[in-house]
Each structure stands twice: as C-alpha cells, then as structure tokens.
PDB file of N, CA and C in Angstrom:
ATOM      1  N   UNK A   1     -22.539   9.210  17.677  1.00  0.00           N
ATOM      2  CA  UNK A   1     -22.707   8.754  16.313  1.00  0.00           C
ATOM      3  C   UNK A   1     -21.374   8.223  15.789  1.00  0.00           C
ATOM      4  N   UNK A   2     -21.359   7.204  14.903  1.00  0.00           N
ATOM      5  CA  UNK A   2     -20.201   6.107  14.371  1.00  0.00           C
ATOM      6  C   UNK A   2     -19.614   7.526  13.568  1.00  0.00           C
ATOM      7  N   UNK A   3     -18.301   7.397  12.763  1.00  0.00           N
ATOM      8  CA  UNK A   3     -17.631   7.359  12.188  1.00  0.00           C
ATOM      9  C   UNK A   3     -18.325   7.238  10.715  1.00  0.00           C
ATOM     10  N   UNK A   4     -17.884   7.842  10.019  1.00  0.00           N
ATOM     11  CA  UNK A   4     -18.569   7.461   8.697  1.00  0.00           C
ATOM     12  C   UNK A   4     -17.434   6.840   8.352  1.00  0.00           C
ATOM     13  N   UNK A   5     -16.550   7.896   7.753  1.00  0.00           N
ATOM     14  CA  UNK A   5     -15.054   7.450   7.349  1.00  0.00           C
ATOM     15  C   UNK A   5     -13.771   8.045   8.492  1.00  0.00           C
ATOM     16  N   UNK A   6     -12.840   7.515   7.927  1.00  0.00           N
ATOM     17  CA  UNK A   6     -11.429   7.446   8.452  1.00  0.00           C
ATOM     18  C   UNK A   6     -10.257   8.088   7.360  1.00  0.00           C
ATOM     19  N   UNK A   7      -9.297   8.476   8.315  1.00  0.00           N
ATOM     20  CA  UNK A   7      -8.060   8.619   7.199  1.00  0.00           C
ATOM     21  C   UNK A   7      -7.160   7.553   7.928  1.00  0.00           C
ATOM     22  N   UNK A   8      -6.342   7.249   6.439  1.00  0.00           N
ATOM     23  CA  UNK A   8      -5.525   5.748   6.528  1.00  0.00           C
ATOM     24  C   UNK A   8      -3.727   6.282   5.459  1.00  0.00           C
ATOM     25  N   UNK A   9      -3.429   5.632   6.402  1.00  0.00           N
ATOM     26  CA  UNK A   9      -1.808   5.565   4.885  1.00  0.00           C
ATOM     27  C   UNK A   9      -1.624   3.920   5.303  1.00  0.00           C
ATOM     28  N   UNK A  10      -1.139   3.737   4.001  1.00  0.00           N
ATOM     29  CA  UNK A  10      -0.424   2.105   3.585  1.00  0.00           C
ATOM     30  C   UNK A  10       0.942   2.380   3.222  1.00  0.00           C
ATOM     31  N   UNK A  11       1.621   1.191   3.348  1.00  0.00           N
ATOM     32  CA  UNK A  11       2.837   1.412   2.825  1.00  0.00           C
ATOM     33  C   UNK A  11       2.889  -0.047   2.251  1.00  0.00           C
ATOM     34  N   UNK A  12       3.041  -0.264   1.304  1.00  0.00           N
ATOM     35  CA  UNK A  12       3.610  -1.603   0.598  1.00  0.00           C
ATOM     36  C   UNK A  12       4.360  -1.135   0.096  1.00  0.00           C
ATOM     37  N   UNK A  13       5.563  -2.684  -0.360  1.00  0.00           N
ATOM     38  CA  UNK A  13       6.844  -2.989  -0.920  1.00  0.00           C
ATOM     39  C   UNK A  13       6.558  -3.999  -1.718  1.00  0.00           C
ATOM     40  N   UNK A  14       6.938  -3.129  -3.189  1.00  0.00           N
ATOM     41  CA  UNK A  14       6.645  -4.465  -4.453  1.00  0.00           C
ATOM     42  C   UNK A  14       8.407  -5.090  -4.602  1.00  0.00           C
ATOM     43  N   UNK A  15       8.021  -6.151  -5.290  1.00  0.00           N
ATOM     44  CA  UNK A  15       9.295  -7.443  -5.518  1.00  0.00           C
ATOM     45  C   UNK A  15      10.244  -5.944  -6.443  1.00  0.00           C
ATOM     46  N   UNK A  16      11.713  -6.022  -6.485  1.00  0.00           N
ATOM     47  CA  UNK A  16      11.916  -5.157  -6.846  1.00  0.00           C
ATOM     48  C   UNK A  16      12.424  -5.826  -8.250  1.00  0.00           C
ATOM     49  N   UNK A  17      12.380  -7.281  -8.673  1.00  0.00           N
ATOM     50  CA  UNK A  17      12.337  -8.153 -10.017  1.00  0.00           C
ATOM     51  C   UNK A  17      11.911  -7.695 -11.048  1.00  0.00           C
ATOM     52  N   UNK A  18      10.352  -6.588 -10.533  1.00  0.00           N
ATOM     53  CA  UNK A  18       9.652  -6.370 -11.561  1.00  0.00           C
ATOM     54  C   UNK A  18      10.337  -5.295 -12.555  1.00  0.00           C
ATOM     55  N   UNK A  19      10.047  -5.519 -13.815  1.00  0.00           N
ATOM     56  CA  UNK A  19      10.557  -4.387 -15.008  1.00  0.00           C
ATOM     57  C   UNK A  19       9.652  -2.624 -14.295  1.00  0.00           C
ATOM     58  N   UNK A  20      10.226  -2.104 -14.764  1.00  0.00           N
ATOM     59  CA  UNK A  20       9.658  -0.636 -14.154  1.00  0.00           C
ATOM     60  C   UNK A  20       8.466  -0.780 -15.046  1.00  0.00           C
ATOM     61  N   UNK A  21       8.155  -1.124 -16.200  1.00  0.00           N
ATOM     62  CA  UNK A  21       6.186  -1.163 -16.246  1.00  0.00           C
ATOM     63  C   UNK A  21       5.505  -1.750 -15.430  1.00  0.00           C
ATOM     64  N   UNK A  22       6.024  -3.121 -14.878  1.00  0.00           N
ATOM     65  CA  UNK A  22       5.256  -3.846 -13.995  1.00  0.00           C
ATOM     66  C   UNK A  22       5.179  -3.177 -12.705  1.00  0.00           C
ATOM     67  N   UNK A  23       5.818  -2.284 -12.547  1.00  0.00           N
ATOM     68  CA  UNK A  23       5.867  -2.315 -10.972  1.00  0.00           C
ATOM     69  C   UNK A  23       4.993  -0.641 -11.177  1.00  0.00           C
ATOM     70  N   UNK A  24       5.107  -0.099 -12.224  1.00  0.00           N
ATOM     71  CA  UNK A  24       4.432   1.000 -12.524  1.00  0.00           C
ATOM     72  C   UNK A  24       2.280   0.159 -12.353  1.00  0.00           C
ATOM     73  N   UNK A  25       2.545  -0.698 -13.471  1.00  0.00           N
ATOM     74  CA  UNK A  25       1.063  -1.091 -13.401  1.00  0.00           C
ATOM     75  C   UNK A  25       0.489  -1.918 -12.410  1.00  0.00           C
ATOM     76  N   UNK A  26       1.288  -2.292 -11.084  1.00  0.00           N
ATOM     77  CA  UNK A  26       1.267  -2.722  -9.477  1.00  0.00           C
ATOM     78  C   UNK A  26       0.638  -1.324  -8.801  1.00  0.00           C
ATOM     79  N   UNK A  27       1.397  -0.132  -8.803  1.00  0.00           N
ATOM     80  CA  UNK A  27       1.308   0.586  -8.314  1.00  0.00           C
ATOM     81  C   UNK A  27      -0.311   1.343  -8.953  1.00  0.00           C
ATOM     82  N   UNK A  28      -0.373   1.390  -9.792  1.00  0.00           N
ATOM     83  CA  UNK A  28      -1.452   1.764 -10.391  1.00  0.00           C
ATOM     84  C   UNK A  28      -2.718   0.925 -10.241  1.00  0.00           C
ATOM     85  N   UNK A  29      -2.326  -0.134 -10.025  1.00  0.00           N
ATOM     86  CA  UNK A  29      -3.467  -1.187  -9.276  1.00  0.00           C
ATOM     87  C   UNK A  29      -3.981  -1.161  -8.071  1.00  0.00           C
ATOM     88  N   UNK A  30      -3.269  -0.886  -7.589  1.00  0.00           N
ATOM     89  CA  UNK A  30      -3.742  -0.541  -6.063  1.00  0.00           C
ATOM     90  C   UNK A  30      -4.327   0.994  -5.548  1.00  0.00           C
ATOM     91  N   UNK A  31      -3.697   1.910  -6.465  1.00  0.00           N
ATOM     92  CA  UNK A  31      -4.594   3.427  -6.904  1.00  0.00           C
ATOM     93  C   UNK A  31      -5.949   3.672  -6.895  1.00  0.00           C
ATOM     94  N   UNK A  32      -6.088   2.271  -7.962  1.00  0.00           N
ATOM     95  CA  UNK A  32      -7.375   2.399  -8.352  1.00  0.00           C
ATOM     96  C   UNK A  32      -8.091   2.066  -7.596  1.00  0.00           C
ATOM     97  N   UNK A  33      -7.777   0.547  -6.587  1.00  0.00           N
ATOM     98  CA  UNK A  33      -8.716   0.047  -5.804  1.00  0.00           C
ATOM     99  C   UNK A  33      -9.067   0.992  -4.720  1.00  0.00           C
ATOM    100  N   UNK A  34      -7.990   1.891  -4.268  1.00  0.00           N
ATOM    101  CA  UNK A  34      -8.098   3.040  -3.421  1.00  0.00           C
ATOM    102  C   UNK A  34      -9.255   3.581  -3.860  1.00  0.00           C
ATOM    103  N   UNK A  35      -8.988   4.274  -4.871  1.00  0.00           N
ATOM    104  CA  UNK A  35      -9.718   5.208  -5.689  1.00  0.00           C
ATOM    105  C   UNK A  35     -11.259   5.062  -5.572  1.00  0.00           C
ATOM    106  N   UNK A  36     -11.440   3.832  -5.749  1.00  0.00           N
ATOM    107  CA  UNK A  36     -12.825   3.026  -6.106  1.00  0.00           C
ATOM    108  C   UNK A  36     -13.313   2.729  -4.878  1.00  0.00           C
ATOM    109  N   UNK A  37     -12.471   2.689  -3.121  1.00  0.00           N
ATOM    110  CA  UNK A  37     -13.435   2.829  -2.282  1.00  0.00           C
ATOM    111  C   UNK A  37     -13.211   3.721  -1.710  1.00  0.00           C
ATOM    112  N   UNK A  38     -12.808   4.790  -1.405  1.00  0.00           N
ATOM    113  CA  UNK A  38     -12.368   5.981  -1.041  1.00  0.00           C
ATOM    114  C   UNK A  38     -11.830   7.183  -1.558  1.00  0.00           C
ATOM    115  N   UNK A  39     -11.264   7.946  -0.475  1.00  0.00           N
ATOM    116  CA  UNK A  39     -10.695   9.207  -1.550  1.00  0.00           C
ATOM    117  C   UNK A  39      -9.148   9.561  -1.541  1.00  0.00           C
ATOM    118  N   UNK A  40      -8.675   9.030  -2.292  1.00  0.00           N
ATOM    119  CA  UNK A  40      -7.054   9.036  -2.595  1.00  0.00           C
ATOM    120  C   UNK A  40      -6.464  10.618  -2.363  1.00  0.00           C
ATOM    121  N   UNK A  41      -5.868  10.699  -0.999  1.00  0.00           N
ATOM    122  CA  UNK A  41      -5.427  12.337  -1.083  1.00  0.00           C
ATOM    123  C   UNK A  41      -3.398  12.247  -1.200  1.00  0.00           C
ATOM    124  N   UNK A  42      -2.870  11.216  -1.440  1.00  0.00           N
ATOM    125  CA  UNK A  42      -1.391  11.381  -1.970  1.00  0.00           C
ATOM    126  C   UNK A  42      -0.643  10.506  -1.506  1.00  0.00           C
ATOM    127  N   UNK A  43      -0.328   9.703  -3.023  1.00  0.00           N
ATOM    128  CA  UNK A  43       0.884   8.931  -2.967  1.00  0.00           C
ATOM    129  C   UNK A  43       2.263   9.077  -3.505  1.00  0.00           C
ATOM    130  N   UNK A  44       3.157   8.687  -2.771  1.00  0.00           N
ATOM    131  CA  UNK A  44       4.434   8.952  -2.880  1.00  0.00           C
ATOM    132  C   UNK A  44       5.212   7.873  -3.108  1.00  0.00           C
ATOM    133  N   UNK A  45       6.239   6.970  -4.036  1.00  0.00           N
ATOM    134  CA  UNK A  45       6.858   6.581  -4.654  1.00  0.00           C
ATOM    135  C   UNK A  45       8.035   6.723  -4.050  1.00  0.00           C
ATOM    136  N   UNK A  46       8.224   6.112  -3.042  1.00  0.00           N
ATOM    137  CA  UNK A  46      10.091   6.317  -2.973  1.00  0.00           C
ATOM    138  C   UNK A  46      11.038   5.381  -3.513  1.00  0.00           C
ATOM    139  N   UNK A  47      10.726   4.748  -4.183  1.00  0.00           N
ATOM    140  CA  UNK A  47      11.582   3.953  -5.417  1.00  0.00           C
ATOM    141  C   UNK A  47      12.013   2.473  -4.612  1.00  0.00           C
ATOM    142  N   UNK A  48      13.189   2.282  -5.137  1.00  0.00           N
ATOM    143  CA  UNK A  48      14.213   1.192  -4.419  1.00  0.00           C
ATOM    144  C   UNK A  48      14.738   1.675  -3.140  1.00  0.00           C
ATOM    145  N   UNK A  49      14.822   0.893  -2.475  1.00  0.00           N
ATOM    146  CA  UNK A  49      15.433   1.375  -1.127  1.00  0.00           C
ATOM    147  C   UNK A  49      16.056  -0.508  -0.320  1.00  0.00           C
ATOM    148  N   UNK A  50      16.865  -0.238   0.460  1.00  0.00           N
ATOM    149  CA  UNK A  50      17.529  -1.483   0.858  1.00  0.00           C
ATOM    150  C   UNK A  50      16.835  -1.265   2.063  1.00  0.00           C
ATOM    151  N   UNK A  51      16.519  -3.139   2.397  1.00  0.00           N
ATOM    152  CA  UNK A  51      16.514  -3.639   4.069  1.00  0.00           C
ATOM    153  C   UNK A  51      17.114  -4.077   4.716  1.00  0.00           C
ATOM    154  N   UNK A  52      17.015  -3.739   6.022  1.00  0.00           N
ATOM    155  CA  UNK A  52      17.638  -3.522   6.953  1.00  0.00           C
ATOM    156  C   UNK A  52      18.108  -5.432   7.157  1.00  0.00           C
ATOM    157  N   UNK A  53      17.318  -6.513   6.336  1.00  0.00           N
ATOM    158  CA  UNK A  53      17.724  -7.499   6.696  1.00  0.00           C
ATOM    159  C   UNK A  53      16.681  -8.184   5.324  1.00  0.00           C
ATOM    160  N   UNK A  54      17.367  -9.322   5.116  1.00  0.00           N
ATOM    161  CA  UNK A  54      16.427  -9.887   3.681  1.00  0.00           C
ATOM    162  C   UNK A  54      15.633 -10.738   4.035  1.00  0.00           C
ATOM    163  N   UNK A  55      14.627 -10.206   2.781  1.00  0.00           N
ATOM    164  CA  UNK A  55      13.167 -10.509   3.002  1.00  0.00           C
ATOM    165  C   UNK A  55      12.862 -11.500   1.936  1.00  0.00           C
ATOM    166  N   UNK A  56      13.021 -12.776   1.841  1.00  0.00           N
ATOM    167  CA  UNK A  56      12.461 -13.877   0.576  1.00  0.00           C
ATOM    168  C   UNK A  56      13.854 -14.012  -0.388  1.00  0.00           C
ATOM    169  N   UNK A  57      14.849 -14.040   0.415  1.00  0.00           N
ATOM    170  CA  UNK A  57      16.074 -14.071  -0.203  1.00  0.00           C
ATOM    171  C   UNK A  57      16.622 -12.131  -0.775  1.00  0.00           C
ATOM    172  N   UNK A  58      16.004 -11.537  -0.301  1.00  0.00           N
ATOM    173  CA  UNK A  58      16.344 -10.016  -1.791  1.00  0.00           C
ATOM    174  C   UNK A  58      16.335  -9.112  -0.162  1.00  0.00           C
ATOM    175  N   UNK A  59      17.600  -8.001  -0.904  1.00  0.00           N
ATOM    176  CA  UNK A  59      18.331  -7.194  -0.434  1.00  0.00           C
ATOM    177  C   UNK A  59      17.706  -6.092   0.090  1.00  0.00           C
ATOM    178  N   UNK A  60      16.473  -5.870  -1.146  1.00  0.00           N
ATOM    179  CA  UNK A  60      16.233  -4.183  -1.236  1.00  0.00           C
ATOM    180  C   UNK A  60      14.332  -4.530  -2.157  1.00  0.00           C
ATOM    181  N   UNK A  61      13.667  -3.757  -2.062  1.00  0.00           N
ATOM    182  CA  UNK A  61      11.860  -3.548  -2.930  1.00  0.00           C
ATOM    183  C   UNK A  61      11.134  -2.366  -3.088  1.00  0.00           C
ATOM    184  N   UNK A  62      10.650  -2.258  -3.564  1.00  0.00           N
ATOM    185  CA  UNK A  62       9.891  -0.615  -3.842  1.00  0.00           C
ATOM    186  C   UNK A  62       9.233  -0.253  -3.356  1.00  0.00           C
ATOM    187  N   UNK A  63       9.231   0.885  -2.494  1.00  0.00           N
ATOM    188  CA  UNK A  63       8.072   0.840  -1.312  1.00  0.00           C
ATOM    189  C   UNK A  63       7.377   2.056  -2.653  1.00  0.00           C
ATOM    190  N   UNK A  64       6.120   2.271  -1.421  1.00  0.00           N
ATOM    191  CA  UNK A  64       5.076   3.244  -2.134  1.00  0.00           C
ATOM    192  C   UNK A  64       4.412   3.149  -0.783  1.00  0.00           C
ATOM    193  N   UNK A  65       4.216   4.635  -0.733  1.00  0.00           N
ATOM    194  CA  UNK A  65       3.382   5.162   0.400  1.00  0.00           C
ATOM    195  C   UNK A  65       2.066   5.793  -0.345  1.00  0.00           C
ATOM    196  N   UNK A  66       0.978   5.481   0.118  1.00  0.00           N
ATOM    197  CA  UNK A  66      -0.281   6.269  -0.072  1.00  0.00           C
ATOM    198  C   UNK A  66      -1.025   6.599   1.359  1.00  0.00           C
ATOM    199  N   UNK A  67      -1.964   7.723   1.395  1.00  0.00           N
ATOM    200  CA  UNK A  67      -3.115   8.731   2.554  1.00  0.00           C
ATOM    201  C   UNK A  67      -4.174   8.260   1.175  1.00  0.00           C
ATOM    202  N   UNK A  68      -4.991   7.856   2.172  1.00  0.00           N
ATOM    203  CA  UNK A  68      -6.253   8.199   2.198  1.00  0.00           C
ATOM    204  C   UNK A  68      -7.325   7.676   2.851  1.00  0.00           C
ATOM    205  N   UNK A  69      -8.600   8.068   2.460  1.00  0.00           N
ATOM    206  CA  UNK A  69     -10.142   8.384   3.060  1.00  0.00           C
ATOM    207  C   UNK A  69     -10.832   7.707   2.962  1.00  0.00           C
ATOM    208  N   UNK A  70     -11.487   6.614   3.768  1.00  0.00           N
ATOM    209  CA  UNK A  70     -12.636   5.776   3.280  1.00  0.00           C
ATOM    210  C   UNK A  70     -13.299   5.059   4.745  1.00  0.00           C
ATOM    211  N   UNK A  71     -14.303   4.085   4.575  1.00  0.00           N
ATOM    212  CA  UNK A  71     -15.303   3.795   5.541  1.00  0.00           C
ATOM    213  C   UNK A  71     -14.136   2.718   6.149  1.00  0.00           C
ATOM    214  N   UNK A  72     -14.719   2.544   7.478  1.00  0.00           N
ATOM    215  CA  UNK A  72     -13.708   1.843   8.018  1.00  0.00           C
ATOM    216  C   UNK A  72     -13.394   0.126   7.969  1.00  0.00           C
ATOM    217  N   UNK A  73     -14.382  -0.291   7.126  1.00  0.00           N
ATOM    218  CA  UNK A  73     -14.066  -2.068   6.867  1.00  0.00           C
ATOM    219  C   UNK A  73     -13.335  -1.885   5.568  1.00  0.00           C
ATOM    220  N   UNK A  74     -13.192  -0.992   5.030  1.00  0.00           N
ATOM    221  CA  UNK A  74     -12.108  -1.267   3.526  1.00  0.00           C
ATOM    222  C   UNK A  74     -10.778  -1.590   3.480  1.00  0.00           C
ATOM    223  N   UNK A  75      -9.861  -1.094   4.679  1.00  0.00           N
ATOM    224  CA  UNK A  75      -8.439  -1.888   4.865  1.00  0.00           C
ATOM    225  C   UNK A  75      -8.396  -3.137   4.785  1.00  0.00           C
ATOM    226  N   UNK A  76      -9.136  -3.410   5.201  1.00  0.00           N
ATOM    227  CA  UNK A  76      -9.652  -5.254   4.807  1.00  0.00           C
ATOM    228  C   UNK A  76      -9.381  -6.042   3.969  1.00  0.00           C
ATOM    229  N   UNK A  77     -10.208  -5.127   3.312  1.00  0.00           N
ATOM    230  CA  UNK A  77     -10.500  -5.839   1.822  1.00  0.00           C
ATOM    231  C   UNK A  77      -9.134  -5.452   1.132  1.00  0.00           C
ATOM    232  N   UNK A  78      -8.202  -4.216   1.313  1.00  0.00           N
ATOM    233  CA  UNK A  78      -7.136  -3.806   1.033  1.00  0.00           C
ATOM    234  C   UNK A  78      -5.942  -4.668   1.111  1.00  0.00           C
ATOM    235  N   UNK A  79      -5.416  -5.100   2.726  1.00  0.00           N
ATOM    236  CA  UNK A  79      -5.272  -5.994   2.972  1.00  0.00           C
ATOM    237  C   UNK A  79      -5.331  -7.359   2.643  1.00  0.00           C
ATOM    238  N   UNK A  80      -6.181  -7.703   2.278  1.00  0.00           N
ATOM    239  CA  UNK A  80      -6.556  -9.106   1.260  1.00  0.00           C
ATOM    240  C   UNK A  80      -6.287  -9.189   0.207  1.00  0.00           C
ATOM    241  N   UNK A  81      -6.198  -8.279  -0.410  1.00  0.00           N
ATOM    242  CA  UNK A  81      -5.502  -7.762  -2.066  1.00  0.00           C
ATOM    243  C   UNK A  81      -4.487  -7.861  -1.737  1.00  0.00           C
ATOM    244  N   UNK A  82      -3.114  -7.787  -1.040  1.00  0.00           N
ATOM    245  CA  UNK A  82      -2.065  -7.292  -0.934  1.00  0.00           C
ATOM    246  C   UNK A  82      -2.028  -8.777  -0.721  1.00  0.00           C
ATOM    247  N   UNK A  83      -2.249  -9.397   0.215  1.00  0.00           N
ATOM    248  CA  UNK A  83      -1.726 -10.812   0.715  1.00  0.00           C
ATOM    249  C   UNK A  83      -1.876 -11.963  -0.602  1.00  0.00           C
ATOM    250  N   UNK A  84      -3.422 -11.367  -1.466  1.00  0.00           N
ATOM    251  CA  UNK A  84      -3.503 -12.149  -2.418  1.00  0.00           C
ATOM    252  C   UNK A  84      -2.265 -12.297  -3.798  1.00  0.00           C
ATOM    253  N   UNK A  85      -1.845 -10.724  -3.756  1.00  0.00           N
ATOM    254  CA  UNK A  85      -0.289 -10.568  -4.579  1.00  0.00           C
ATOM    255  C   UNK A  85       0.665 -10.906  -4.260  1.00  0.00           C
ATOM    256  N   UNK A  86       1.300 -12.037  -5.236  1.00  0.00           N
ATOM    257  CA  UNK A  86       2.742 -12.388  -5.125  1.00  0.00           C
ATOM    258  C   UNK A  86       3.985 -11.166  -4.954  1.00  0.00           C
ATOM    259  N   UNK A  87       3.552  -9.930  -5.441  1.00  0.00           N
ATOM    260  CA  UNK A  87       4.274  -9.218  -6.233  1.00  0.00           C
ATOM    261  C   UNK A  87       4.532  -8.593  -4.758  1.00  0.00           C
ATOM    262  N   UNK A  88       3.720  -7.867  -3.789  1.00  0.00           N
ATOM    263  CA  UNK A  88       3.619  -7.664  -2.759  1.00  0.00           C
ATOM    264  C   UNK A  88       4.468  -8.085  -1.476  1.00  0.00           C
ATOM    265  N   UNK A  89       5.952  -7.629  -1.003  1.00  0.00           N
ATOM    266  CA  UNK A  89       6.380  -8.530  -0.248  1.00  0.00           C
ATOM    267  C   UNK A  89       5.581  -8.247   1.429  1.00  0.00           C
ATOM    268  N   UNK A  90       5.984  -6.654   1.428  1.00  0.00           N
ATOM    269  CA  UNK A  90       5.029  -6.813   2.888  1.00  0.00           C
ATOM    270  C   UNK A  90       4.646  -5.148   2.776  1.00  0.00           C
ATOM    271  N   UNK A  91       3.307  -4.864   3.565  1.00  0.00           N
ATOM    272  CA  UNK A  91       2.217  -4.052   3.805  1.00  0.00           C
ATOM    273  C   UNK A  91       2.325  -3.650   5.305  1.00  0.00           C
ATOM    274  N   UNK A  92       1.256  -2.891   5.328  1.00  0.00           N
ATOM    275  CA  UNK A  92       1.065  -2.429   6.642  1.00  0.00           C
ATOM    276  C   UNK A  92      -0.043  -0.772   6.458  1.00  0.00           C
ATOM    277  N   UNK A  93      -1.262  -1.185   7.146  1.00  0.00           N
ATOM    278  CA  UNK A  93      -2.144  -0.307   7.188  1.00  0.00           C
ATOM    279  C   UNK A  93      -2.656   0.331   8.438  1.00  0.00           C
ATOM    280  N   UNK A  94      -2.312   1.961   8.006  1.00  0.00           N
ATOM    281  CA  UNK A  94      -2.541   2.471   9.352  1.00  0.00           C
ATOM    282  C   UNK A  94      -3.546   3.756   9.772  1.00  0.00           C
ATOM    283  N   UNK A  95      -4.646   3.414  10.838  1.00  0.00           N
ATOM    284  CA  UNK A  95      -5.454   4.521  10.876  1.00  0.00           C
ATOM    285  C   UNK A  95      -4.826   5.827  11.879  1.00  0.00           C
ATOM    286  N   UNK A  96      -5.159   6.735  10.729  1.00  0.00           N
ATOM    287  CA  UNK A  96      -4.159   7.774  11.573  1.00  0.00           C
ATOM    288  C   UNK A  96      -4.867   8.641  12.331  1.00  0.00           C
ATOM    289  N   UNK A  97      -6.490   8.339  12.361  1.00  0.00           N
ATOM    290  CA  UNK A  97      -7.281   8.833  13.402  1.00  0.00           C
ATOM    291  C   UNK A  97      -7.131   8.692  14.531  1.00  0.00           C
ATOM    292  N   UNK A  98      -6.344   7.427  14.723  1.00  0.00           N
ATOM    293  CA  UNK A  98      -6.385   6.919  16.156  1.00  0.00           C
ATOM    294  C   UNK A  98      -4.987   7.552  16.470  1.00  0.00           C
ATOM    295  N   UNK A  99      -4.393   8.064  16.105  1.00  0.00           N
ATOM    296  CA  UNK A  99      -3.010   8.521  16.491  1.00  0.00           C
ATOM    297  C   UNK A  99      -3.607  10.055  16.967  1.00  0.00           C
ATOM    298  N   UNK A 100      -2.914  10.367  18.294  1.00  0.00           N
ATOM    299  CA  UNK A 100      -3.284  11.440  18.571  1.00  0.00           C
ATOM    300  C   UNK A 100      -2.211  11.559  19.909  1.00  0.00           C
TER     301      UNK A 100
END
C-alpha cells in the first residue's frame, strides 16, 4: 500500500533587502501554505547568515528552516511558490523518509 503522507524539511533564503516586517510576512506566507496542505511540526528562523560565495550580487539572506507532514505531490506545488517569489533567492526540499 502507497504512502499516504511523508515528512519533509525546506530550507529557503529570503533577499535579506527586506525590512524585518517583510521578511516576517514572507516567512509567514509560506507557514501558511504549509499549514493549509499539511502538518507544520517546526520552524526555525536562523536569521542573517553569510555565503559562502554571492548569490545575485549579495553577501549574506535569511534562511528559515521548516519539518513537516503532507501527501507527497505538495513539494511541488511548494516549490513553484518559491520559484514564483522574487523575494526567494534559493530553496531546497527534502524528503526525509527516504533518508535512512
């Protein structure tokens, strides 16, 4: 029998340009979409942080890590949100079922 659901963590990096509301109501945007197809079990905020090499001209962006729970075509659509945001420099979604 299939899989119903999966557990997943993302990690995106917002533009770090944004005023701390914007990047507060980025982060909260993507919560929700979590929220709304799955089950959000913890995100973590590690603020500003520098790269290892620049990305779109800029030094350093805000990562945010989130876990969570949902059917397995929703990274997708997750994914597509992220690419569709400017604000978004780069992502990466990972099923941690398959890690073993």
């Amino acid at each position: 029998m299939a899989k119903v659901t999966a557990k997943y963590e993302t990690i995106f990096i917002i533009n770090p340009a944004l005023s701390e509301e914007a990047t507060a109501e980025k982060v909260a945007k993507f919560k929700a979409l979590i929220e709304k197809n799955g089950t959000l079990a913890n995100v973590d905020e590690w603020g500003k942080r520098r790269f290892a090499y620049p990305i779109n001209d800029l030094n350093e962006g805000y990562y945010v890590l989130a876990e969570f729970e949902c059917v397995p075509s929703f990274p997708a659509e997750l994914d597509r949100n992220y690419k569709i945001d400017e604000e978004i420099m780069r992502s990466i979604i990972i099923c941690k079922d398959d890690i073993a």
